[in-house]
Protein backbone atom coordinates (compact mmCIF):
# COMPACT_ATOMS: atom_id res chain seq x y z
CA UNK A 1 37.86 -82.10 143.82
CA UNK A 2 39.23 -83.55 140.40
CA UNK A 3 38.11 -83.23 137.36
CA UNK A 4 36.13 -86.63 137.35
CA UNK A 5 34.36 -85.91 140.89
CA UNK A 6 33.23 -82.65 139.63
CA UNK A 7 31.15 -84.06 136.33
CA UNK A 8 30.04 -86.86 138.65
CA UNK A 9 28.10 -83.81 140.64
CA UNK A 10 27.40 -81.94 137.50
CA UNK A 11 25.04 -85.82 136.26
CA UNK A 12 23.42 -85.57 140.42
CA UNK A 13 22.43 -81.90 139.51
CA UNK A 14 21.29 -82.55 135.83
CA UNK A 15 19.59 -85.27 136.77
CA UNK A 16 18.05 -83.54 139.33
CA UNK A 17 16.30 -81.46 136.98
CA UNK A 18 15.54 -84.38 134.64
CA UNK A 19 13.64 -85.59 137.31
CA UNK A 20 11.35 -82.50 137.42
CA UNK A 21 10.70 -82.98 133.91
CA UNK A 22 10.56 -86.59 133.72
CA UNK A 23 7.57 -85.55 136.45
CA UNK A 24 6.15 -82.46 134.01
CA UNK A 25 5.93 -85.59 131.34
CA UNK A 26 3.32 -87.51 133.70
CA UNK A 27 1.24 -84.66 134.45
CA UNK A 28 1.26 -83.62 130.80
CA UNK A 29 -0.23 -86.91 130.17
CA UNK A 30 -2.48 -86.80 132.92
CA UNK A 31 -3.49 -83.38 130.80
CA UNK A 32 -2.46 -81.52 133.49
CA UNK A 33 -0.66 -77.97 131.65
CA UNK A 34 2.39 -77.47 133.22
CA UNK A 35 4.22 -73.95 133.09
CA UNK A 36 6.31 -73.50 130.02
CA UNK A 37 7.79 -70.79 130.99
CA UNK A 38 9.53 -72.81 133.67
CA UNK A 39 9.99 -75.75 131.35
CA UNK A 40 11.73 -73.75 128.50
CA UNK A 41 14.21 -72.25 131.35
CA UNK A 42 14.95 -75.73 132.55
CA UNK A 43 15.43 -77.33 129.00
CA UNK A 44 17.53 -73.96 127.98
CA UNK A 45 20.11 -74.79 131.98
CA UNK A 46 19.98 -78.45 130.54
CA UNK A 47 21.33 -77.96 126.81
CA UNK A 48 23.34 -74.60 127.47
CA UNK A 49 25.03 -76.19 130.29
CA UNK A 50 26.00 -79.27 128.66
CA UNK A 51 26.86 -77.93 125.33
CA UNK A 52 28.89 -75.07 126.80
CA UNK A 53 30.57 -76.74 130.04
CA UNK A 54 29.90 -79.90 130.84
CA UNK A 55 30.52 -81.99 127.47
CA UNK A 56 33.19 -79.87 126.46
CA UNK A 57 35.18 -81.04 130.09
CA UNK A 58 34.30 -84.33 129.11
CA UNK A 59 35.35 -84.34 125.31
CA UNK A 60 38.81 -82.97 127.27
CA UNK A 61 39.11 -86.26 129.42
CA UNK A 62 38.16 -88.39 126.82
CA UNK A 63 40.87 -86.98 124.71
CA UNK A 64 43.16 -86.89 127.68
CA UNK A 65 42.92 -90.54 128.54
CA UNK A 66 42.18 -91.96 124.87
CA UNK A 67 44.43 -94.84 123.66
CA UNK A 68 45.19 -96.20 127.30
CA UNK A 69 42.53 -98.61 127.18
CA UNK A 70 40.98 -99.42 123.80
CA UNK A 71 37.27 -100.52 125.43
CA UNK A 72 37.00 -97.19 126.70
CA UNK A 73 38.19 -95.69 123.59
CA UNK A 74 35.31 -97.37 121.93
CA UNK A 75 32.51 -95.87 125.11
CA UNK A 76 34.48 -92.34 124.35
CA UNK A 77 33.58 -92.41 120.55
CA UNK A 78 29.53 -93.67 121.69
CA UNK A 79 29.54 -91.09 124.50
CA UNK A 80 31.26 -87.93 122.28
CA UNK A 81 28.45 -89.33 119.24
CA UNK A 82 25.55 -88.77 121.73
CA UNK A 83 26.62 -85.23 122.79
CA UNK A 84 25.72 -84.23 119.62
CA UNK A 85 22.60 -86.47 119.49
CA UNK A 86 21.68 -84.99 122.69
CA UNK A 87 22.50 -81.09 121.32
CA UNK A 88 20.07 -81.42 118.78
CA UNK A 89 17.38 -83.36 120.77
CA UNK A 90 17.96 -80.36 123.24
CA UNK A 91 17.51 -77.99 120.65
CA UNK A 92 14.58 -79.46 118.93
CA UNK A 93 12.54 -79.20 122.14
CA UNK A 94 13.73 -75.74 122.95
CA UNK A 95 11.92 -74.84 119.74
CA UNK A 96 8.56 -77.06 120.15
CA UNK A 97 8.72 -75.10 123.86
CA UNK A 98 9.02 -71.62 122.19
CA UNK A 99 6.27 -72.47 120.03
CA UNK A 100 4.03 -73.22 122.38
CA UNK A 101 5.15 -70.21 124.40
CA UNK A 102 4.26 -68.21 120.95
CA UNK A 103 0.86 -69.67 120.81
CA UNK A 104 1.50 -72.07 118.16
CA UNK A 105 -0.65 -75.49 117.97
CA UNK A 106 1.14 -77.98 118.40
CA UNK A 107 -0.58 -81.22 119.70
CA UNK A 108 0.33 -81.77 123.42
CA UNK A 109 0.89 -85.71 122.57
CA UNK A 110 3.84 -84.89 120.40
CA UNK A 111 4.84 -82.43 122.43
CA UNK A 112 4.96 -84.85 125.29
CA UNK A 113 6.51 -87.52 123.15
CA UNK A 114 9.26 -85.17 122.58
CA UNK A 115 9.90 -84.22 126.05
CA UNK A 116 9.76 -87.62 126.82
CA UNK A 117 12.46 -88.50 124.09
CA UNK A 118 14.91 -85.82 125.45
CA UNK A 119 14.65 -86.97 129.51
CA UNK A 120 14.80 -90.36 128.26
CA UNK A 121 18.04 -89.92 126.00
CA UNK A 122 19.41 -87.53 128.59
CA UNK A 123 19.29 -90.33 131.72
CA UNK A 124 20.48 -93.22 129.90
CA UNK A 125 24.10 -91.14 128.65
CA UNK A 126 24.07 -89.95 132.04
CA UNK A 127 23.96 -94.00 133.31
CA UNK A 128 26.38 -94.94 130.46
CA UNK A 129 28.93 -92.73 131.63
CA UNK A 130 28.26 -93.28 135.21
CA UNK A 131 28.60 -97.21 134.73
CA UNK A 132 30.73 -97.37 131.13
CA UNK A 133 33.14 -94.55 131.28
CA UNK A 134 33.61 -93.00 135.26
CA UNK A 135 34.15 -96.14 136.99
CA UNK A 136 37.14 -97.24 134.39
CA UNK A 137 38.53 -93.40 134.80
CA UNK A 138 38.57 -93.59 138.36
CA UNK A 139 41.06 -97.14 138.27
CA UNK A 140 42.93 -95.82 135.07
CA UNK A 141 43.82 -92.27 136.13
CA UNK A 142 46.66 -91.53 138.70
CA UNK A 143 46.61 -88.40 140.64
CA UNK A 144 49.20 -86.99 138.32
CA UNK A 145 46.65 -87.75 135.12
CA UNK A 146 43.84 -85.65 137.16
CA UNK A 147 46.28 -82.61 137.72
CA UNK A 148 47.57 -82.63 134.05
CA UNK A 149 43.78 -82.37 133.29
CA UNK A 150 42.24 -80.20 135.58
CA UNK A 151 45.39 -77.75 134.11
CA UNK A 152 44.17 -77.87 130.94
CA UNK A 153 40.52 -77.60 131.83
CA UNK A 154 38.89 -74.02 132.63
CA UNK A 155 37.23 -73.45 135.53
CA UNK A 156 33.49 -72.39 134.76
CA UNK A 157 31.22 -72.42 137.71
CA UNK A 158 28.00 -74.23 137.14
CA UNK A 159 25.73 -70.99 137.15
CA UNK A 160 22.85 -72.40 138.68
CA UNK A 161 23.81 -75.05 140.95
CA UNK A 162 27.33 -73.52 141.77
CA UNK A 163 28.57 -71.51 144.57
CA UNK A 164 28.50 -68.08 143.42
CA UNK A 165 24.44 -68.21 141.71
CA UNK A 166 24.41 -66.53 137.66
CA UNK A 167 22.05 -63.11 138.47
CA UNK A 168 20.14 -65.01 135.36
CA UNK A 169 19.40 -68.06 137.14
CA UNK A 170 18.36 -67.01 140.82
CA UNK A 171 14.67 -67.11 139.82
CA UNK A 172 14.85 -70.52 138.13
CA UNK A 173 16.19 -71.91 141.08
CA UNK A 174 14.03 -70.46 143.14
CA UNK A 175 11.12 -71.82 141.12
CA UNK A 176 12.73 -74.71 140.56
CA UNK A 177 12.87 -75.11 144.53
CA UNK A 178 9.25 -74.17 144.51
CA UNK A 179 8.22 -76.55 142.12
CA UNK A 180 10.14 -79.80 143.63
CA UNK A 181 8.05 -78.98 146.90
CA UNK A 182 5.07 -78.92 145.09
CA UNK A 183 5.47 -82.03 143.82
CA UNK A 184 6.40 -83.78 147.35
């Protein structure tokens, strides 16, 4: 699997969690509570994951391929500007969620506006990349260009969705597993 194929699963798995939120964000207002316990561990996978793996691989490839086509040298400099959008969106909600979990007031509409905001900015640079940036990669690079990368690149096993399970995140996926069938 090249470099390329294996973000392209890392945006099915994140989005698969997205989706779980996206869901938390109509029961919240449908004023159903949901557990933030769970939510904070999700938001944490979401934002550690991408700001320690997943962007960094891409920031990589961007820099590998940039100045071969200049369209996509102008989606690389949007995409690398929303990773740090995104870091601090991610961040601002881990603190609203450890807040809450601390018993401060906060008022569940903002709170829900916020969590809203960060699913919401989360699944569209997940689409632009999928549409914008991927499908241009895929025609541009050769099989050589995805060696050259993936020798640069270090392998880091996605902890939660991966092969080999981080001890850490066993019991979010199991809840997480929980959770999705409770919603069916």
């Amino acid at each position: 699997m090249n470099t390329l194929s294996e973000l392209h699963q890392d945006h099915i798995n994140l989005t698969r969690l997205l989706d779980i939120l996206q869901r938390k964000v109509v029961r919240l207002r449908e004023g159903v509570h949901p557990d933030f316990s769970l939510m904070a561990d999700v938001v944490s996978y979401v934002g550690d994951y991408a700001d320690q793996y997943h962007h960094p691989h891409e920031d990589l490839m961007y820099e590998f391929f940039r100045g071969r086509d200049s369209e996509l040298d102008k989606h690389f400099a949007e995409c690398e500007q929303e990773h740090r959008d995104l870091k601090q969106l991610s961040t601002t909600l881990t603190d609203s969620i450890e807040a809450i979990l601390n018993d401060a007031v906060m008022p569940m509409d903002q709170f829900t506006d916020q969590l809203d905001a960060f699913v919401t900015a989360e699944k569209n640079h997940l689409d632009f990349e999928e549409a914008k940036i991927f499908p241009r990669l895929k025609e541009l690079g050769s099989e050589q260009d995805w060696e050259a990368l993936a020798a640069k690149i270090p392998e880091n096993p996605d902890p939660l969705f991966g092969e080999h399970q981080a001890e850490e995140y066993r019991e979010l996926y199991r809840a997480l597993m929980e959770d999705m069938n409770a919603e069916a």
